[in-house]
PDB file of N, CA and C in Angstrom:
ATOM      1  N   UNK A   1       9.168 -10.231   0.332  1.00  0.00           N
ATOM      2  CA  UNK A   1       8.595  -8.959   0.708  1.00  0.00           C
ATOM      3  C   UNK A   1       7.092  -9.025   0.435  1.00  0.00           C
ATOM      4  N   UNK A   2       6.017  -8.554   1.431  1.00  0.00           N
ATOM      5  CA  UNK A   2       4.947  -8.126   1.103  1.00  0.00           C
ATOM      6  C   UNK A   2       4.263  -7.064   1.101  1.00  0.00           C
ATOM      7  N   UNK A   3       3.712  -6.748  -0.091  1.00  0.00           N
ATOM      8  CA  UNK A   3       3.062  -5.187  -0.394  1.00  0.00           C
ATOM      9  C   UNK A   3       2.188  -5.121  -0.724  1.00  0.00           C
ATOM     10  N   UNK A   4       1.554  -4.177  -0.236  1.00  0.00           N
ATOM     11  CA  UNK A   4       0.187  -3.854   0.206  1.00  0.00           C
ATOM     12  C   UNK A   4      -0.489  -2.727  -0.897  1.00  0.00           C
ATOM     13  N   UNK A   5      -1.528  -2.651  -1.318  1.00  0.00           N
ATOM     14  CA  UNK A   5      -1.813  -1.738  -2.291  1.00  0.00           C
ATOM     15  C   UNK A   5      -3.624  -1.475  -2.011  1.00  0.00           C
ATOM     16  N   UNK A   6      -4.245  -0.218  -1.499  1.00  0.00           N
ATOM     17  CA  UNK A   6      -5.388   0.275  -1.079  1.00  0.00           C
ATOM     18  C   UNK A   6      -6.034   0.096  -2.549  1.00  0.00           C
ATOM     19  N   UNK A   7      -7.255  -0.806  -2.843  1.00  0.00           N
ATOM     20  CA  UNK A   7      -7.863  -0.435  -4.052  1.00  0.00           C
ATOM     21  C   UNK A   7      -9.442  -0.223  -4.079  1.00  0.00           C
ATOM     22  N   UNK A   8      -9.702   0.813  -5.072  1.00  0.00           N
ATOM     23  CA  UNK A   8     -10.547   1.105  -4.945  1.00  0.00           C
ATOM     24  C   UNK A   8     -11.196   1.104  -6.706  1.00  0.00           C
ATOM     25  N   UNK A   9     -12.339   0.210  -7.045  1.00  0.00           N
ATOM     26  CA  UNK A   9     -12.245   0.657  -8.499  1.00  0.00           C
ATOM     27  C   UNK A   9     -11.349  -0.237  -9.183  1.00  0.00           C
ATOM     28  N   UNK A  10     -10.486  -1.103  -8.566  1.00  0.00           N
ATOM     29  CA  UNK A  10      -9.711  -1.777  -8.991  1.00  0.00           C
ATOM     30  C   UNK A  10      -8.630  -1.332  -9.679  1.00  0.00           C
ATOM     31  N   UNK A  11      -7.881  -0.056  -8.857  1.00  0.00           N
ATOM     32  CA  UNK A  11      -6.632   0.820  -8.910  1.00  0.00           C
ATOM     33  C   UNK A  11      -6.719   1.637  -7.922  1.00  0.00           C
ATOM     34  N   UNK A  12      -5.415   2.159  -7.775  1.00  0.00           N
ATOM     35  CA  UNK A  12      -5.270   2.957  -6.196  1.00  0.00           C
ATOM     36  C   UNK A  12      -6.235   3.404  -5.944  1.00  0.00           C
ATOM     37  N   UNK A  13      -6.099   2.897  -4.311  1.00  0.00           N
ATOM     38  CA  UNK A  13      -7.407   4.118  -4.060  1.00  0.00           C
ATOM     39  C   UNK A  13      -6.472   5.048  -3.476  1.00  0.00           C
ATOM     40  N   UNK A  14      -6.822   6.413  -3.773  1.00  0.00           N
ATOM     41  CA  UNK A  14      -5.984   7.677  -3.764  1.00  0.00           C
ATOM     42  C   UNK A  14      -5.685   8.149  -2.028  1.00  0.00           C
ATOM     43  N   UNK A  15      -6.939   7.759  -1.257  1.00  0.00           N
ATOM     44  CA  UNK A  15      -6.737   7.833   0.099  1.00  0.00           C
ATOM     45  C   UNK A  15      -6.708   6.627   0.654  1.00  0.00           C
ATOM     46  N   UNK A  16      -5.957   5.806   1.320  1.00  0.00           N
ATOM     47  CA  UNK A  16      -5.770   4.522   1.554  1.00  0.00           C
ATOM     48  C   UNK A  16      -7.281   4.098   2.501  1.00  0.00           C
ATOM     49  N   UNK A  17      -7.139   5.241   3.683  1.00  0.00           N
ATOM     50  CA  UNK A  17      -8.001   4.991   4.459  1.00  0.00           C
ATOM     51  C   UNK A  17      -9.608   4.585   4.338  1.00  0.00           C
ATOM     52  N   UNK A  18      -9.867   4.926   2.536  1.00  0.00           N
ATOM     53  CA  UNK A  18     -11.462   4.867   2.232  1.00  0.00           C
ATOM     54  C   UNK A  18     -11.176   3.888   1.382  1.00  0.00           C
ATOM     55  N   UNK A  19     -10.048   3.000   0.863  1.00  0.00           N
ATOM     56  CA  UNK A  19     -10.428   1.804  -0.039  1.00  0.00           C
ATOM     57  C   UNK A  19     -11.575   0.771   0.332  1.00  0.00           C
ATOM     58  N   UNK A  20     -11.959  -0.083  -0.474  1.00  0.00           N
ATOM     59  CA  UNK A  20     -12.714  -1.031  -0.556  1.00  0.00           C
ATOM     60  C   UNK A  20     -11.737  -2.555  -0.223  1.00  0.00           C
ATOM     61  N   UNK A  21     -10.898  -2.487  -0.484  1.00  0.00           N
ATOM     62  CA  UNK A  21      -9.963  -3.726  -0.177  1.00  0.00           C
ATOM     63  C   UNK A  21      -8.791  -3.663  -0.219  1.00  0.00           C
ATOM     64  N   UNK A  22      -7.518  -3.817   0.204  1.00  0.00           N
ATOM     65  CA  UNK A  22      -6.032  -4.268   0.029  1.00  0.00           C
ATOM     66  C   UNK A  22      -5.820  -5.517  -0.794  1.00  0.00           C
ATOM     67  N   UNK A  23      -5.070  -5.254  -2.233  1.00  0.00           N
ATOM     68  CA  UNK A  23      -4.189  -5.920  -2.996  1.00  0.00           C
ATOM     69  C   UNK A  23      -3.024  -6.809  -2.234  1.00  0.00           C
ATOM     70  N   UNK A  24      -2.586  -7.564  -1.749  1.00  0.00           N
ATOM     71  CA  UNK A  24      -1.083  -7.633  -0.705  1.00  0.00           C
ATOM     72  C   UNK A  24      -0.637  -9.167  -1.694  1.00  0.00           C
ATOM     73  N   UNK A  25       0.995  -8.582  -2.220  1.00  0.00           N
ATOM     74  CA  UNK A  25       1.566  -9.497  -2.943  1.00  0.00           C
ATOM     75  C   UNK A  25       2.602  -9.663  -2.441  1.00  0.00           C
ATOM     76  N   UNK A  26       3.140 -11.311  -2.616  1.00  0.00           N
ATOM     77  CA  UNK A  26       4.236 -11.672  -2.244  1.00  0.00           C
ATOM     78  C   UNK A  26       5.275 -11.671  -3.335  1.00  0.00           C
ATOM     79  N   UNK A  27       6.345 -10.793  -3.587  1.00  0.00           N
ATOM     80  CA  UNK A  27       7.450 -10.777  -4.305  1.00  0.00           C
ATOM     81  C   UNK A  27       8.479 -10.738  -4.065  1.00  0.00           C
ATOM     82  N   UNK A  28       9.566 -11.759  -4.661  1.00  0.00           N
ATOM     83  CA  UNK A  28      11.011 -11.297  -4.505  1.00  0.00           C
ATOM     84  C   UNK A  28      11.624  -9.910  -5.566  1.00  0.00           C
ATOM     85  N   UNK A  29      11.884  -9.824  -4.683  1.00  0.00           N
ATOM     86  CA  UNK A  29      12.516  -8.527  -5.317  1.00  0.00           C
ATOM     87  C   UNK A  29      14.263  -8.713  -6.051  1.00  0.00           C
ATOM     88  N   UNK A  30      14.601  -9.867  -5.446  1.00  0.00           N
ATOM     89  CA  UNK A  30      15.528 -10.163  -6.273  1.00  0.00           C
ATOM     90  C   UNK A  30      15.729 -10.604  -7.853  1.00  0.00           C
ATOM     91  N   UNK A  31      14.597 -11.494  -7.857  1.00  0.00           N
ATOM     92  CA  UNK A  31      14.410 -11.739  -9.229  1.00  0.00           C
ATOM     93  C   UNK A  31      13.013 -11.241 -10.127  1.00  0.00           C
ATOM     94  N   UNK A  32      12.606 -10.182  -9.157  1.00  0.00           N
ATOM     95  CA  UNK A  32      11.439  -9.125  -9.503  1.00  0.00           C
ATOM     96  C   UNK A  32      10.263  -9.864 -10.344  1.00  0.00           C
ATOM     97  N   UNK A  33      10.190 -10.879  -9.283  1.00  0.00           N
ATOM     98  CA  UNK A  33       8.627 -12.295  -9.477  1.00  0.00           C
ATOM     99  C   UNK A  33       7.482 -12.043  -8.576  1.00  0.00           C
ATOM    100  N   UNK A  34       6.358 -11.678  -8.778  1.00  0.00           N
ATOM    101  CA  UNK A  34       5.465 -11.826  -7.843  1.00  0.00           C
ATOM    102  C   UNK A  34       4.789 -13.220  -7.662  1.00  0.00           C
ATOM    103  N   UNK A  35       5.028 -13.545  -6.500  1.00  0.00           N
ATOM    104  CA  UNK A  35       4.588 -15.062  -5.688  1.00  0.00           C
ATOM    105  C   UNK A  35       3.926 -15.347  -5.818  1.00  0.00           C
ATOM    106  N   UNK A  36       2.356 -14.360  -4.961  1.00  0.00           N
ATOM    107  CA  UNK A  36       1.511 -14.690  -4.380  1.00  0.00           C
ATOM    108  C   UNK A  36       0.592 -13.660  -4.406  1.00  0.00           C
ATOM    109  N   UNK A  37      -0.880 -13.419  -4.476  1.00  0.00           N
ATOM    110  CA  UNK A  37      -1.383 -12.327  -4.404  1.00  0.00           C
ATOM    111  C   UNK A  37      -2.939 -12.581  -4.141  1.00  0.00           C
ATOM    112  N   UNK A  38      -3.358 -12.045  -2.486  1.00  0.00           N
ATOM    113  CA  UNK A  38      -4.712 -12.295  -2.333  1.00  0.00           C
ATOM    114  C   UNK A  38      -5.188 -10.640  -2.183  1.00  0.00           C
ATOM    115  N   UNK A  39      -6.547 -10.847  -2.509  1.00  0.00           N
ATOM    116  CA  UNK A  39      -7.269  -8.993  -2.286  1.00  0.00           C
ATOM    117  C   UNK A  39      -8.185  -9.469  -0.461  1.00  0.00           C
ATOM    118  N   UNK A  40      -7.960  -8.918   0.028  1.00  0.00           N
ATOM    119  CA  UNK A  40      -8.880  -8.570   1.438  1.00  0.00           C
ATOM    120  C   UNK A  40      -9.401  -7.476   1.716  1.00  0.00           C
ATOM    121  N   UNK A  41     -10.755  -7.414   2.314  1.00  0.00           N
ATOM    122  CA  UNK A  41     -11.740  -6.363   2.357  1.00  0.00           C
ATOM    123  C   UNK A  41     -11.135  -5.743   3.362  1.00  0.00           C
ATOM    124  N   UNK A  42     -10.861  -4.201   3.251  1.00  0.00           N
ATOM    125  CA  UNK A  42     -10.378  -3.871   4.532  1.00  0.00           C
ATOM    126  C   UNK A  42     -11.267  -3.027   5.499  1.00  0.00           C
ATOM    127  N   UNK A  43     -10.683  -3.554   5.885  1.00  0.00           N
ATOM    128  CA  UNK A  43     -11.740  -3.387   7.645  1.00  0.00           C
ATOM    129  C   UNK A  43     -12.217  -2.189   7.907  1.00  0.00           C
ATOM    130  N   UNK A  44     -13.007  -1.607   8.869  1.00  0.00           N
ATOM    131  CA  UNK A  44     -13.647  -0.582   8.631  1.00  0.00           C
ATOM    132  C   UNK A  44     -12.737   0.153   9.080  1.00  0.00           C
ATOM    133  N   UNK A  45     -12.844   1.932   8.875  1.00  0.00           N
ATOM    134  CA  UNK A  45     -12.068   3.266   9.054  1.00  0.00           C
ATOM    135  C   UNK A  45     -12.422   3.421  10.144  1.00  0.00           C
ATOM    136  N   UNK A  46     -10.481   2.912  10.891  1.00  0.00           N
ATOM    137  CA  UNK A  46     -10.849   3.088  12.524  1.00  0.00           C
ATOM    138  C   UNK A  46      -9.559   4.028  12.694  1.00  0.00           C
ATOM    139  N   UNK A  47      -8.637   5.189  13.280  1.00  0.00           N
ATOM    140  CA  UNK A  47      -7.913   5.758  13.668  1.00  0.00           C
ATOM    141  C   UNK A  47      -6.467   4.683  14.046  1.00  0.00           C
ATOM    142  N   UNK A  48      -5.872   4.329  13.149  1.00  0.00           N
ATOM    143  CA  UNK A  48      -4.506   3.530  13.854  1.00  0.00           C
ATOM    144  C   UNK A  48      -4.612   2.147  13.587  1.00  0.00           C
ATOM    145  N   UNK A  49      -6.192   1.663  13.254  1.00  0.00           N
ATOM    146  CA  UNK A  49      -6.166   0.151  12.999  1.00  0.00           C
ATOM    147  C   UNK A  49      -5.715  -0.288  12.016  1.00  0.00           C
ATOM    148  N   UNK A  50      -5.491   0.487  10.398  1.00  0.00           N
ATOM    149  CA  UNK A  50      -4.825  -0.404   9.343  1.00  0.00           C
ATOM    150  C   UNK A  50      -3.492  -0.289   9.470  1.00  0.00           C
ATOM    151  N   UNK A  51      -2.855  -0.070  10.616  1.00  0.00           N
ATOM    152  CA  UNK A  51      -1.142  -0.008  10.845  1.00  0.00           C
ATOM    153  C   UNK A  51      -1.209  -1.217  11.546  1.00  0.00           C
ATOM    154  N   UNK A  52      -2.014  -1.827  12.449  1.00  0.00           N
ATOM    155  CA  UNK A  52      -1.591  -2.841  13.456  1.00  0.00           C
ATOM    156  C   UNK A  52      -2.012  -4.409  12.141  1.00  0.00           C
ATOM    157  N   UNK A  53      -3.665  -3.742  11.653  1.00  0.00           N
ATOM    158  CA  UNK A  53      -4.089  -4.993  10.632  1.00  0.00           C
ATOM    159  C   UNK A  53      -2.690  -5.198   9.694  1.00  0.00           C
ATOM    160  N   UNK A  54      -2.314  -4.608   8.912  1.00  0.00           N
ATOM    161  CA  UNK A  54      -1.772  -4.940   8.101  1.00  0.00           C
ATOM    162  C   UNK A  54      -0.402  -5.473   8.429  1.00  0.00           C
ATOM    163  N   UNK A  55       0.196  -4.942   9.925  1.00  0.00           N
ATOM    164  CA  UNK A  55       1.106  -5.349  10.601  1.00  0.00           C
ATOM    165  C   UNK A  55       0.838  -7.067  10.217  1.00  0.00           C
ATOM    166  N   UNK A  56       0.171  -7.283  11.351  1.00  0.00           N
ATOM    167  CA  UNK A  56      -0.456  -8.574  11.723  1.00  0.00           C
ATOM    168  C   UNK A  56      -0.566  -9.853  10.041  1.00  0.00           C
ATOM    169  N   UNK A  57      -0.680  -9.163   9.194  1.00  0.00           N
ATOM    170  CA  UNK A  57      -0.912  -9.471   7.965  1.00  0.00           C
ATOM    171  C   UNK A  57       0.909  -9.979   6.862  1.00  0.00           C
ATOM    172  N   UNK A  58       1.845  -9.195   7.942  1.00  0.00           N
ATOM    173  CA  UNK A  58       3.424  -9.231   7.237  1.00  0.00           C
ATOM    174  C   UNK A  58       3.689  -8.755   6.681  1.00  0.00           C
ATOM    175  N   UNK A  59       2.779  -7.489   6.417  1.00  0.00           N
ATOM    176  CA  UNK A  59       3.075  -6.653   5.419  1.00  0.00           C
ATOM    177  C   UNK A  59       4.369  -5.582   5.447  1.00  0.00           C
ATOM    178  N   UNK A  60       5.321  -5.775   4.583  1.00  0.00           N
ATOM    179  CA  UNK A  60       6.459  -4.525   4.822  1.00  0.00           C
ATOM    180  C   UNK A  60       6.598  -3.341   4.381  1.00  0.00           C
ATOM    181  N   UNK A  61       5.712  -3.217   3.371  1.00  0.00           N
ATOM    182  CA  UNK A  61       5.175  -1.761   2.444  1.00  0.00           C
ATOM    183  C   UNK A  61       4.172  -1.557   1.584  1.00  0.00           C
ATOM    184  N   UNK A  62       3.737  -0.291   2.308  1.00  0.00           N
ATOM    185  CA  UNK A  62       2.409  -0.265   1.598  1.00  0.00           C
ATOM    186  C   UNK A  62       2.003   0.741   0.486  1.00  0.00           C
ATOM    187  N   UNK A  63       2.049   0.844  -0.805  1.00  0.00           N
ATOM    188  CA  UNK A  63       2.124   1.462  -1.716  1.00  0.00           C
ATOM    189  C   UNK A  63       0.790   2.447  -1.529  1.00  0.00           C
ATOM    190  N   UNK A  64       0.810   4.006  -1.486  1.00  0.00           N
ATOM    191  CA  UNK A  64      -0.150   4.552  -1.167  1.00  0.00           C
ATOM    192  C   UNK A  64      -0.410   5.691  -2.248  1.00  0.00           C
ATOM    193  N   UNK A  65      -1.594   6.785  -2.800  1.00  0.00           N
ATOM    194  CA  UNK A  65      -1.558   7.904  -3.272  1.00  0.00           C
ATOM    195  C   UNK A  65      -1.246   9.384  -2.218  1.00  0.00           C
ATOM    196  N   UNK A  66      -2.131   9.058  -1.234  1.00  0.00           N
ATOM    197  CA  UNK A  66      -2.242   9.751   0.084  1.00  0.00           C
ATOM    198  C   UNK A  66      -2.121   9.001   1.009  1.00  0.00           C
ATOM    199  N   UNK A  67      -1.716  10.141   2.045  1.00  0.00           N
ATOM    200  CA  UNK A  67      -1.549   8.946   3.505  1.00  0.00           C
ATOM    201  C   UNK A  67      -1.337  10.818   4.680  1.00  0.00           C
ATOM    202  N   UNK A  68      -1.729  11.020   5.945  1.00  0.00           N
ATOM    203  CA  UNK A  68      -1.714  12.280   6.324  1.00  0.00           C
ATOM    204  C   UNK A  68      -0.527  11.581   7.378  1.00  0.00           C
ATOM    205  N   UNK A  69       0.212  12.130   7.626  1.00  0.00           N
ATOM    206  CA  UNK A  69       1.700  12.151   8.388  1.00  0.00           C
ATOM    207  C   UNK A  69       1.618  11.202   9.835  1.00  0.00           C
ATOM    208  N   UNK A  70       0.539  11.160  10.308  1.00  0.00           N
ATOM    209  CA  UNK A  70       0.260  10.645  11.851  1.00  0.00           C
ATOM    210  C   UNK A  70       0.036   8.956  11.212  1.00  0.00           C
ATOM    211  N   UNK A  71      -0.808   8.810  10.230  1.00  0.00           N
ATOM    212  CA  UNK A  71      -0.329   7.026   9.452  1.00  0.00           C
ATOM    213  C   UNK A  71       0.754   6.785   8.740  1.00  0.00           C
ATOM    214  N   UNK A  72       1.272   7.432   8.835  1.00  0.00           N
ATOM    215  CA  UNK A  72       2.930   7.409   8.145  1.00  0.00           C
ATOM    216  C   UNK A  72       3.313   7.176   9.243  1.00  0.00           C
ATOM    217  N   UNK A  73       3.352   7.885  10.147  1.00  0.00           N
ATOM    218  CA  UNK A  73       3.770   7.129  11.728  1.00  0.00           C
ATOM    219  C   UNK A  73       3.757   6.315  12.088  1.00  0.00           C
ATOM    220  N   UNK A  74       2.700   6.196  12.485  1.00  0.00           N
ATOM    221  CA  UNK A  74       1.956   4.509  12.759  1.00  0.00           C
ATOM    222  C   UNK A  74       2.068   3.423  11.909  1.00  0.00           C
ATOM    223  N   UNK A  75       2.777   3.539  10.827  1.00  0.00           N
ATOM    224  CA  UNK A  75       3.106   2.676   9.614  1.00  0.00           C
ATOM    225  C   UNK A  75       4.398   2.153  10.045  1.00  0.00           C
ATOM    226  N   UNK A  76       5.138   3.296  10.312  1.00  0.00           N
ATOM    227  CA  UNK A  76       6.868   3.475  11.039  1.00  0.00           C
ATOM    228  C   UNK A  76       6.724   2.338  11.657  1.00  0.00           C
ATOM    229  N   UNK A  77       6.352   2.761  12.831  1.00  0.00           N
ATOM    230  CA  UNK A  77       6.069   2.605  14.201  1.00  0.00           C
ATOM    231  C   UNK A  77       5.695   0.535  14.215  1.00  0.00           C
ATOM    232  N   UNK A  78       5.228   0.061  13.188  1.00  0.00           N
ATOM    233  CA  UNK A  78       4.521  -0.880  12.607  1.00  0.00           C
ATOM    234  C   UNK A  78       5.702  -1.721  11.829  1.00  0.00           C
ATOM    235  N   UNK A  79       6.677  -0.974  11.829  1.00  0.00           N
ATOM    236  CA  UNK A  79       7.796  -1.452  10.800  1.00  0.00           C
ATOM    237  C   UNK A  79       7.305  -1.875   9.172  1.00  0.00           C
ATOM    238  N   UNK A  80       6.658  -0.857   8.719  1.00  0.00           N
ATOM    239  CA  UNK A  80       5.901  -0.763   7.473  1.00  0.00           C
ATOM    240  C   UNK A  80       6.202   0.294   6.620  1.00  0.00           C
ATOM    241  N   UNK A  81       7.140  -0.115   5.520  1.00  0.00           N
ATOM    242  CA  UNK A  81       7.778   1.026   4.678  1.00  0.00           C
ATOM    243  C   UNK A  81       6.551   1.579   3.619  1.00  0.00           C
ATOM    244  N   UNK A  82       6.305   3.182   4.125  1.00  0.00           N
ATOM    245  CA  UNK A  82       5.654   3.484   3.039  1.00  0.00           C
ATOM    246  C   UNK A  82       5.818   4.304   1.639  1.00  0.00           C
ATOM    247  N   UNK A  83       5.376   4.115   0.724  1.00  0.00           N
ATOM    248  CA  UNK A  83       5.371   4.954  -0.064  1.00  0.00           C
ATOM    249  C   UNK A  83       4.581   5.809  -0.654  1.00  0.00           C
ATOM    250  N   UNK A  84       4.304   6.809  -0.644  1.00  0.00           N
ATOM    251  CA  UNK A  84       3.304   8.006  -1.063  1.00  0.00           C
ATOM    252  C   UNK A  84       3.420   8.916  -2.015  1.00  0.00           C
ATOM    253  N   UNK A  85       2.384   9.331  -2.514  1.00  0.00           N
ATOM    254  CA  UNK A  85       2.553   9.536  -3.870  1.00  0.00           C
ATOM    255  C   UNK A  85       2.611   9.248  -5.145  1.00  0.00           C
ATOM    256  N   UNK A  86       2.323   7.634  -4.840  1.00  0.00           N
ATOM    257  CA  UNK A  86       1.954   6.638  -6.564  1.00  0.00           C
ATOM    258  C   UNK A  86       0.659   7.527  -7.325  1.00  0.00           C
ATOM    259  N   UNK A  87       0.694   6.990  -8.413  1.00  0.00           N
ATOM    260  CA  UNK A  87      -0.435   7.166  -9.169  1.00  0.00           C
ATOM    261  C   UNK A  87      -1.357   6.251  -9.089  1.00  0.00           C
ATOM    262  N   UNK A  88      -2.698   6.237  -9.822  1.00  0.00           N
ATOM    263  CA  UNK A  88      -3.895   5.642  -9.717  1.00  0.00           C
ATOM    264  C   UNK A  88      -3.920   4.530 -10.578  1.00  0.00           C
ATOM    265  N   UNK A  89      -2.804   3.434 -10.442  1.00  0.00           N
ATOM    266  CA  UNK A  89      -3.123   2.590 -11.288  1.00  0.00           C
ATOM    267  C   UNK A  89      -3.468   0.930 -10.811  1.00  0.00           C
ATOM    268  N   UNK A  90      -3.533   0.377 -12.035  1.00  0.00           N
ATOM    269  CA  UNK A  90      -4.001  -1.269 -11.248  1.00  0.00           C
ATOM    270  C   UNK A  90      -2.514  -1.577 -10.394  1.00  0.00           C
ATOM    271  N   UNK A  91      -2.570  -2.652  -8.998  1.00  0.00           N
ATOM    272  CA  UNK A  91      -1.669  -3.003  -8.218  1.00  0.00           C
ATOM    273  C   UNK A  91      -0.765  -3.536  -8.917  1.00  0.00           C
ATOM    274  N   UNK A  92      -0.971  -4.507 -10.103  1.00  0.00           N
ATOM    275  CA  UNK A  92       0.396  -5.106 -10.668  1.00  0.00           C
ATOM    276  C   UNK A  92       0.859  -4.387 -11.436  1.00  0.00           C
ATOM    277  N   UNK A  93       0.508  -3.190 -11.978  1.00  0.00           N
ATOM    278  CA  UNK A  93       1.377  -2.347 -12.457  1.00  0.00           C
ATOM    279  C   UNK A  93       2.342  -1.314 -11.410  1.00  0.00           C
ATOM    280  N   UNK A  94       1.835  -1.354 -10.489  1.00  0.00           N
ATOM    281  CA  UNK A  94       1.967  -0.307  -9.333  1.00  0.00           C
ATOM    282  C   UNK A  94       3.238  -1.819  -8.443  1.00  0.00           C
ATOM    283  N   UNK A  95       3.265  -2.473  -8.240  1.00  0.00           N
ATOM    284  CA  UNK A  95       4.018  -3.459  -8.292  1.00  0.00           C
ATOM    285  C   UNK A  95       5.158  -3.734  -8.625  1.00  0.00           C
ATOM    286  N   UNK A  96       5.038  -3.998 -10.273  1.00  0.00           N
ATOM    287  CA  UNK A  96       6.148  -4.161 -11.203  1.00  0.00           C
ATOM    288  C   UNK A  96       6.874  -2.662 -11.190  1.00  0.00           C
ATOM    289  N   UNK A  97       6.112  -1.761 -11.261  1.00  0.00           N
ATOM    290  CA  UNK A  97       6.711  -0.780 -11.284  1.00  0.00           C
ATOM    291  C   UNK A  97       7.803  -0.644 -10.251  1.00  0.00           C
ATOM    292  N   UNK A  98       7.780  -0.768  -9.033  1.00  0.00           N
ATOM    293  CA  UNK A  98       8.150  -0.333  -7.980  1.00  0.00           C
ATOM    294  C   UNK A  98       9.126  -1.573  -7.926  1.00  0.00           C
ATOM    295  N   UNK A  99       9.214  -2.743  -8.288  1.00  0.00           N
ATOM    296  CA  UNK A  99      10.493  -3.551  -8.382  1.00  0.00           C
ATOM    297  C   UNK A  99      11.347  -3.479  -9.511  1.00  0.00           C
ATOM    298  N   UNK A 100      11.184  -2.361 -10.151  1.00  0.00           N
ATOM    299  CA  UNK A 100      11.811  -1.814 -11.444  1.00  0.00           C
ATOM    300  C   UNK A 100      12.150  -0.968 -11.297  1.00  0.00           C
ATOM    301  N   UNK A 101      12.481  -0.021 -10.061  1.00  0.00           N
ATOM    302  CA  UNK A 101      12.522   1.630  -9.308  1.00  0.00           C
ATOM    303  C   UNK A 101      12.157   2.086 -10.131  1.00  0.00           C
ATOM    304  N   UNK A 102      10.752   2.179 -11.002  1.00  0.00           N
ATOM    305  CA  UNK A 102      10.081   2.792 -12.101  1.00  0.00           C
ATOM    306  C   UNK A 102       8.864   3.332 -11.554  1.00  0.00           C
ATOM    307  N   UNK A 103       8.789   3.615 -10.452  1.00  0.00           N
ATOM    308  CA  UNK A 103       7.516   3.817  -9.567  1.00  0.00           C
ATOM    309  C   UNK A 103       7.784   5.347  -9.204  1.00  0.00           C
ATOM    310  N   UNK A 104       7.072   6.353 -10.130  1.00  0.00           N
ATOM    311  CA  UNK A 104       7.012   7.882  -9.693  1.00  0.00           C
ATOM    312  C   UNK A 104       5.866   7.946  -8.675  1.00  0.00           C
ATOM    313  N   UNK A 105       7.160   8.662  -8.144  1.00  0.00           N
ATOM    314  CA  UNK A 105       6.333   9.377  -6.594  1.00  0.00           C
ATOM    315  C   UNK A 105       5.907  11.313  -6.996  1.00  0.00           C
ATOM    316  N   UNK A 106       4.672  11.276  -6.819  1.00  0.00           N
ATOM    317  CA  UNK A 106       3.851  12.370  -6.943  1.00  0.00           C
ATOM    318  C   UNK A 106       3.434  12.758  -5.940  1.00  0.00           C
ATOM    319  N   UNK A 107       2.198  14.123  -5.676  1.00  0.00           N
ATOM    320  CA  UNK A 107       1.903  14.861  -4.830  1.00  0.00           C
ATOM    321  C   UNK A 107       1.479  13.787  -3.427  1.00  0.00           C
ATOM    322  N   UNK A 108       1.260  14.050  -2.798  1.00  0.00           N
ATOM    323  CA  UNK A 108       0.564  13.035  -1.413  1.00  0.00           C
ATOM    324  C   UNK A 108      -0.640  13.299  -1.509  1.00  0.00           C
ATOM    325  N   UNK A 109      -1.770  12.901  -1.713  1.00  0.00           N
ATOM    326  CA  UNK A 109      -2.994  13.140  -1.981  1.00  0.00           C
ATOM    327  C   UNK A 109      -3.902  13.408  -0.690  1.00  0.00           C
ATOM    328  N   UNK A 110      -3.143  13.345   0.788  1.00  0.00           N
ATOM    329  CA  UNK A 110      -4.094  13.692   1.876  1.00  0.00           C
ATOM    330  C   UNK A 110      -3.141  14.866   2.141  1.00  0.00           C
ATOM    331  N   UNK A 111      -4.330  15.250   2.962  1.00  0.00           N
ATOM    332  CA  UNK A 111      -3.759  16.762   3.180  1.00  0.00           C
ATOM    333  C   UNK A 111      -3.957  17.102   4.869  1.00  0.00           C
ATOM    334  N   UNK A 112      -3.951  15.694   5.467  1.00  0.00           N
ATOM    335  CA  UNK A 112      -4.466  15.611   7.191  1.00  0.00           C
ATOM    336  C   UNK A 112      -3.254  14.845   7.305  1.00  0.00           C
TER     337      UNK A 112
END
């Protein structure tokens, strides 16, 4: 599985769409190991493009704070499971957490 994590500050960035880079780790989730893990600058804030980039990238879920319903779509749509509502923390905690179903889901932080 690969997952994707918006950072900003070097922990969530709370709106995916204004991070500074994507976290994206390779983990089994069976034996709850992370593989692999490169950071990439993400591309500039274009309407629909970080659903196809990150597509393109293998990504299967993307750990988010906010996300407004029409990129939740386009995430769908992308075959990209999201989750919304993490907290603001570093990716490998936000990670481990979430292969531990220890990952609280809180408010959605966009409101578009």
């Amino acid at each position: 599985m690969r997952i994707a994590i918006p950072v900003a500050n070097g922990a969530l960035s709370m709106h995916f769409g204004h991070c500074e880079k994507f976290v994206i780790m390779d983990v089994d989730i069976e034996t709850k190991a992370i593989k692999a893990e490169e950071s990439l600058q993400a591309p500039p804030h274009e309407p629909g493009l970080l659903p196809r980039w990150l597509a393109e990238k293998n990504v299967n879920l993307i750990i988010a704070g906010g996300m407004g319903q029409r990129a939740q779509s386009l995430f769908q749509e992308n075959n990209i499971q999201v989750f919304v509502g993490a907290p603001s923390k570093a990716p490998l905690e936000l990670v481990t957490d979430y292969m531990n179903n220890a990952l609280a889901t809180g408010e959605n932080f966009c409101d578009h």
